[in-house]
N, C-alpha and C. Protein backbone atom coordinates (compact mmCIF):
# COMPACT_ATOMS: atom_id res chain seq x y z
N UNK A 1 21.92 -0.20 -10.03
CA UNK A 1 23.08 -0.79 -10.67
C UNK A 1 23.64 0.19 -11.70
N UNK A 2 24.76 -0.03 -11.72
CA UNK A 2 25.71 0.87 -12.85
C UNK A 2 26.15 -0.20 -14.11
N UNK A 3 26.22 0.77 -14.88
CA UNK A 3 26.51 0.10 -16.43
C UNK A 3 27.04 -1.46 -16.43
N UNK A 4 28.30 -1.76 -15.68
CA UNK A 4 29.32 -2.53 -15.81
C UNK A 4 28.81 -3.60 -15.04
N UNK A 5 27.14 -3.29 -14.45
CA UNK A 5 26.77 -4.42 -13.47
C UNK A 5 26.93 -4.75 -12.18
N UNK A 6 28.02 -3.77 -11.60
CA UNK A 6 28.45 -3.80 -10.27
C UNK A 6 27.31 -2.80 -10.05
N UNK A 7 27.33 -4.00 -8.39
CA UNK A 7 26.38 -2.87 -7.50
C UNK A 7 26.77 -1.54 -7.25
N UNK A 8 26.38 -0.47 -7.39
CA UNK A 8 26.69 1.38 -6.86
C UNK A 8 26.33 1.40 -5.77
N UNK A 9 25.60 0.81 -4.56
CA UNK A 9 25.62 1.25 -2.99
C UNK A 9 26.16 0.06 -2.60
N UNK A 10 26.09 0.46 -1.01
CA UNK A 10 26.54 -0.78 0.03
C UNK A 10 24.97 -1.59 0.07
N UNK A 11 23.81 -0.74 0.02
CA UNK A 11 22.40 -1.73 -0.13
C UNK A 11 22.24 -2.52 -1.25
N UNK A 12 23.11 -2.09 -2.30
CA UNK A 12 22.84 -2.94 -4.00
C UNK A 12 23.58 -4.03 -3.48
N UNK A 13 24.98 -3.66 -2.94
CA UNK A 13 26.20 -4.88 -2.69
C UNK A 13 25.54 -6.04 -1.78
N UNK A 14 24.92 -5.63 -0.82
CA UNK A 14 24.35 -6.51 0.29
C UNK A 14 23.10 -7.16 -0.34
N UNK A 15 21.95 -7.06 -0.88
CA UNK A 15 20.89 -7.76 -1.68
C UNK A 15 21.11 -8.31 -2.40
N UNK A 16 22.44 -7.92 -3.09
CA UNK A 16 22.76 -8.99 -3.94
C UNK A 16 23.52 -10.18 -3.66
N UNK A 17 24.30 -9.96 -2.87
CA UNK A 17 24.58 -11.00 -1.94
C UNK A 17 23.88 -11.76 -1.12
N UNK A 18 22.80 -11.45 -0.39
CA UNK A 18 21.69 -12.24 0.04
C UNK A 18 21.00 -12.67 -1.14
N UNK A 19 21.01 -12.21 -2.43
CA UNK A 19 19.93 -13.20 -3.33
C UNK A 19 21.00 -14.33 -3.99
N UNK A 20 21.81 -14.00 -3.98
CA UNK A 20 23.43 -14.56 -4.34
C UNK A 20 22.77 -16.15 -3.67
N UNK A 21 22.85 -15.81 -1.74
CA UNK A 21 23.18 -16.66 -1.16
C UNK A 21 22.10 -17.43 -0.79
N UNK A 22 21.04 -16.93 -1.39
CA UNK A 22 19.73 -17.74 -1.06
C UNK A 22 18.77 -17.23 0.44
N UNK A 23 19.57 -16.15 0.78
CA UNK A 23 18.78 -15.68 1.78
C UNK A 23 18.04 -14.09 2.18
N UNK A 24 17.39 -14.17 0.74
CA UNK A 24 16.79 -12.71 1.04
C UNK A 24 15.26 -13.21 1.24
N UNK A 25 14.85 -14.28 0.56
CA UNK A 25 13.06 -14.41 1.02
C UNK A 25 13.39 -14.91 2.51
N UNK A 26 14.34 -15.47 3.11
CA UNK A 26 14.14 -15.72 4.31
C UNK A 26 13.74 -14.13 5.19
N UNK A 27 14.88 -13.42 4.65
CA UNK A 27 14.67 -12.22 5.36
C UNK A 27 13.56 -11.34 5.07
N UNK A 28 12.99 -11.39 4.29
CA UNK A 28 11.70 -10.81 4.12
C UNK A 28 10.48 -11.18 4.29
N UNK A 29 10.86 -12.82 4.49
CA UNK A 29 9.50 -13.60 5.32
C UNK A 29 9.47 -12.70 6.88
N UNK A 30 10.90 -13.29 7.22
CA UNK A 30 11.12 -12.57 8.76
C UNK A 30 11.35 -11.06 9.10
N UNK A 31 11.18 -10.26 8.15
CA UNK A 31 10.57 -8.51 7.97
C UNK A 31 9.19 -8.44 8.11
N UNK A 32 8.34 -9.36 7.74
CA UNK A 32 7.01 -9.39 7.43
C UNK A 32 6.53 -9.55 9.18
N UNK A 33 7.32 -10.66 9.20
CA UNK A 33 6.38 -11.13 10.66
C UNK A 33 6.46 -10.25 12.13
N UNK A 34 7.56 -9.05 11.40
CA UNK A 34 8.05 -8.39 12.81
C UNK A 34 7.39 -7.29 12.38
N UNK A 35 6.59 -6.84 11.36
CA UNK A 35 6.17 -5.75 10.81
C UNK A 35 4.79 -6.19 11.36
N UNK A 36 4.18 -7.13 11.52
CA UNK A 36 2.84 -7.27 11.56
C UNK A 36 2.30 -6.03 12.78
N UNK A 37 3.12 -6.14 13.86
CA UNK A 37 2.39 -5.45 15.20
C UNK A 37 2.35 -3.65 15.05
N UNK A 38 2.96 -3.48 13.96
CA UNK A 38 3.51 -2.05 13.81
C UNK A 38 2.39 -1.77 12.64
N UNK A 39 2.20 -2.71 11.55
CA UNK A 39 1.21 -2.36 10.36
C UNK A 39 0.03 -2.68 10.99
N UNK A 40 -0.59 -3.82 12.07
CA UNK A 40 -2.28 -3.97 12.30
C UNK A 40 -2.33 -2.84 13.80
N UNK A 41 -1.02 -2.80 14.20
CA UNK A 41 -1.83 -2.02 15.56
C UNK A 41 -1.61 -2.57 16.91
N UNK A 42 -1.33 -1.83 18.14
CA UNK A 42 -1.19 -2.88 19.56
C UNK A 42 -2.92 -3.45 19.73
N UNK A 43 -4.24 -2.73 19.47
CA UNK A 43 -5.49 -3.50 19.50
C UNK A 43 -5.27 -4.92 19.17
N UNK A 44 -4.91 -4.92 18.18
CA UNK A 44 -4.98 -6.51 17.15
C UNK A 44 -4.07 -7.35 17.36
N UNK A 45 -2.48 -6.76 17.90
CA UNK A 45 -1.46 -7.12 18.40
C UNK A 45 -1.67 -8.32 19.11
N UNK A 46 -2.65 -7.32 20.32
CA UNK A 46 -3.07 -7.97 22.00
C UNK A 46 -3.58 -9.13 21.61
N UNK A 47 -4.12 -9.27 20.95
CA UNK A 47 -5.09 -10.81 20.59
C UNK A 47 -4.45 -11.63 19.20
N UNK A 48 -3.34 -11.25 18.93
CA UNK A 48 -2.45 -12.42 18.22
C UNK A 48 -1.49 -13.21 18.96
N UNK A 49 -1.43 -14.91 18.55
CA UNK A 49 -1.10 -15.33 19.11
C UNK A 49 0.88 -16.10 18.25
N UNK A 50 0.45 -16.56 17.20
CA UNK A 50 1.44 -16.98 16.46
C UNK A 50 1.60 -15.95 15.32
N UNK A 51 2.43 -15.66 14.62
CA UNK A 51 2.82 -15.32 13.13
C UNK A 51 3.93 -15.91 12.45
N UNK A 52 3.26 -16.51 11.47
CA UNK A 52 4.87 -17.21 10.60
C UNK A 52 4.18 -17.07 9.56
N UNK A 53 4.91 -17.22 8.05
CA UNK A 53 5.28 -17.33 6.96
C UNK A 53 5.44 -18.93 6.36
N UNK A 54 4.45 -19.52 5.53
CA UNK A 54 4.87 -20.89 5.08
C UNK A 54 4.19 -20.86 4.16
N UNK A 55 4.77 -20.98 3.03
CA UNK A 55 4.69 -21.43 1.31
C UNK A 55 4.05 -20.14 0.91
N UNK A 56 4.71 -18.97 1.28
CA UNK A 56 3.66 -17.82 0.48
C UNK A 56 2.88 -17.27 1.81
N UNK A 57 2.68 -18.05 2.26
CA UNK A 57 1.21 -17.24 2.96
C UNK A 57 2.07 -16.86 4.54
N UNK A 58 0.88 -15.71 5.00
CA UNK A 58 1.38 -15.19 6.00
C UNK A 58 0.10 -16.24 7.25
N UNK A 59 0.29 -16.81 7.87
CA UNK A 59 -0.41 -16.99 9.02
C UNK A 59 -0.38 -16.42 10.01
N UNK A 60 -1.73 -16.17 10.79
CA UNK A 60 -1.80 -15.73 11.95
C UNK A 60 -2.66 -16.43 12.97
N UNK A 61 -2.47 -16.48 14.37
CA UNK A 61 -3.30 -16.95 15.28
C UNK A 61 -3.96 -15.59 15.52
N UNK A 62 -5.35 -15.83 16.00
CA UNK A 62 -6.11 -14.57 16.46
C UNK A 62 -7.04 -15.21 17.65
N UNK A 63 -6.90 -14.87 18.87
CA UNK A 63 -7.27 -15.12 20.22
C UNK A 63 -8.50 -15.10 19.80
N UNK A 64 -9.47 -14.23 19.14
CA UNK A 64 -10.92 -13.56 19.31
C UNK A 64 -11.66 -14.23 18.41
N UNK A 65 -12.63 -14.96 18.22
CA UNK A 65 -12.96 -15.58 16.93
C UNK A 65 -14.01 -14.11 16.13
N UNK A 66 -14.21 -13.30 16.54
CA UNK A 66 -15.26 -12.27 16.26
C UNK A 66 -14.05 -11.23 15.34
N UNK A 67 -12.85 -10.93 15.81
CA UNK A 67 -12.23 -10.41 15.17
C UNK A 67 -10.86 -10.72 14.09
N UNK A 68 -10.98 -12.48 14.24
CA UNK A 68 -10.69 -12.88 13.56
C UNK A 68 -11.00 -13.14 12.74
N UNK A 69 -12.69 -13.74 12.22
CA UNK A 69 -13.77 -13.12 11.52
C UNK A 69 -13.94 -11.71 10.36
N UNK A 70 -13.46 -10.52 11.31
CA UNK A 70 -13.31 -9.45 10.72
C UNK A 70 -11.79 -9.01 10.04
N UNK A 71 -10.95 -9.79 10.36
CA UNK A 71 -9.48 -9.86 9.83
C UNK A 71 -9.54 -10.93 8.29
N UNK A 72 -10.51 -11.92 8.18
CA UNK A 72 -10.59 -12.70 7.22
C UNK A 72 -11.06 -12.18 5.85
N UNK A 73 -12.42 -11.02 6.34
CA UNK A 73 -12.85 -10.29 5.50
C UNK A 73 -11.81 -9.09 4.55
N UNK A 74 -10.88 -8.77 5.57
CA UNK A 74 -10.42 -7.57 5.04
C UNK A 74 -8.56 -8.51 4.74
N UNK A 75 -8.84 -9.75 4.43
CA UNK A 75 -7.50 -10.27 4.16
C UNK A 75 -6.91 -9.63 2.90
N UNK A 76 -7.40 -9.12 1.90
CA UNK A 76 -6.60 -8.89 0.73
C UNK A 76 -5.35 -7.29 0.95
N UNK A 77 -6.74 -6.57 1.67
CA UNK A 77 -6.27 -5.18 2.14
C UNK A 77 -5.07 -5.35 2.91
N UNK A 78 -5.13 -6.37 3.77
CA UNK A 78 -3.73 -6.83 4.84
C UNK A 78 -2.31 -7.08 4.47
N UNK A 79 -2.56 -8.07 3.55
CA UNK A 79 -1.54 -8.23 2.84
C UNK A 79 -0.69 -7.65 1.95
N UNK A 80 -1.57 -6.64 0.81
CA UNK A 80 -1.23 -5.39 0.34
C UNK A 80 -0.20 -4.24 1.18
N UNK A 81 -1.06 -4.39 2.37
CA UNK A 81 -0.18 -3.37 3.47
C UNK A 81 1.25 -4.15 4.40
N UNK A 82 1.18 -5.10 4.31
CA UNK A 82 2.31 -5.90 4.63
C UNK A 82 3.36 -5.98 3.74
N UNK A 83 3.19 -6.64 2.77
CA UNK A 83 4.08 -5.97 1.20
C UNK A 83 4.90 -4.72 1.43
N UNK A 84 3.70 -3.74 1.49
CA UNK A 84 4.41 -2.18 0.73
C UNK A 84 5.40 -1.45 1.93
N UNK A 85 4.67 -2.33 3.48
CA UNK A 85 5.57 -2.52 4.49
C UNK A 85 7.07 -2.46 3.90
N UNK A 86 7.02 -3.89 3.66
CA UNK A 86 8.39 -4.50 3.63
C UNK A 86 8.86 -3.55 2.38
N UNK A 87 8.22 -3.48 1.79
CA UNK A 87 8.78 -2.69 0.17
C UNK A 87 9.23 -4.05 -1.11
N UNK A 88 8.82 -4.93 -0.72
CA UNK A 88 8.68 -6.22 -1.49
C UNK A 88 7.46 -6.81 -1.86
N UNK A 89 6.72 -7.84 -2.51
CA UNK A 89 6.25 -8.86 -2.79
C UNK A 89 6.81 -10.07 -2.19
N UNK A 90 6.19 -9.92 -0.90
CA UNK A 90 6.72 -11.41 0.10
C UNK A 90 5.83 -11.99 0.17
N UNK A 91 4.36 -11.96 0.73
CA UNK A 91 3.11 -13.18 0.88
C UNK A 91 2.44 -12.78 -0.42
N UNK A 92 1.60 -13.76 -0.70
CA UNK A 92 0.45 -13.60 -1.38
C UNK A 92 -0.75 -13.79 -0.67
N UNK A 93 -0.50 -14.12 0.52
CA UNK A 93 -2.34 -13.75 1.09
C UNK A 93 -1.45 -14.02 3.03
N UNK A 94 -2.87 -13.70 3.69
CA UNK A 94 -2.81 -13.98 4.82
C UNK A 94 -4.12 -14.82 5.39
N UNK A 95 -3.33 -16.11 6.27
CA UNK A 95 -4.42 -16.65 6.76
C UNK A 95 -4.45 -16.57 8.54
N UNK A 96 -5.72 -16.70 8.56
CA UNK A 96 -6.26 -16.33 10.12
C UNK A 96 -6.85 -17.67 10.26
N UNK A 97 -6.27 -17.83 12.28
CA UNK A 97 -6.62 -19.43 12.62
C UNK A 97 -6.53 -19.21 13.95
């Protein structure tokens, strides 16, 4: 932002207009969930079944109960990397189901 408060890019003009309009956590819920297959990997991909976003949290289905197991353990690390993904603070945790 510049002195006078007006946005200085076309990215300042547009975020602010989505926070304006109430729709930037939508879009960064739905950044998150399309980021998942690119931040865990096609391995982990293959054996997810759902991903959504509700009240904060990121959910996931995981086909495998053994590596869903091992996705529960390393939930804090996940989420961290989902975040810095997006370049926001969008979930606060991820759950596996």
């Amino acid at each position: 932002m510049i002195a006078s408060g007006k946005p200085n890019t076309m990215q300042d003009a547009l975020l602010a207009f989505l926070r304006e309009e109430g729709l930037e956590t939508p879009l960064l819920e739905y950044r998150i969930t399309q980021a998942w297959p690119e931040v865990m990997g096609e391995v982990i991909n293959r054996y997810t079944k759902q991903v959504y976003v509700r009240s904060g949290k990121l959910h996931v289905q995981i086909s495998s109960s053994s590596l869903r197991q091992n996705l529960m353990m390393e939930h804090k690390r996940i989420t961290q990397k989902l975040n810095d993904h997006v370049g926001s603070f969008v979930i606060s945790d991820v759950c596996f189901f």
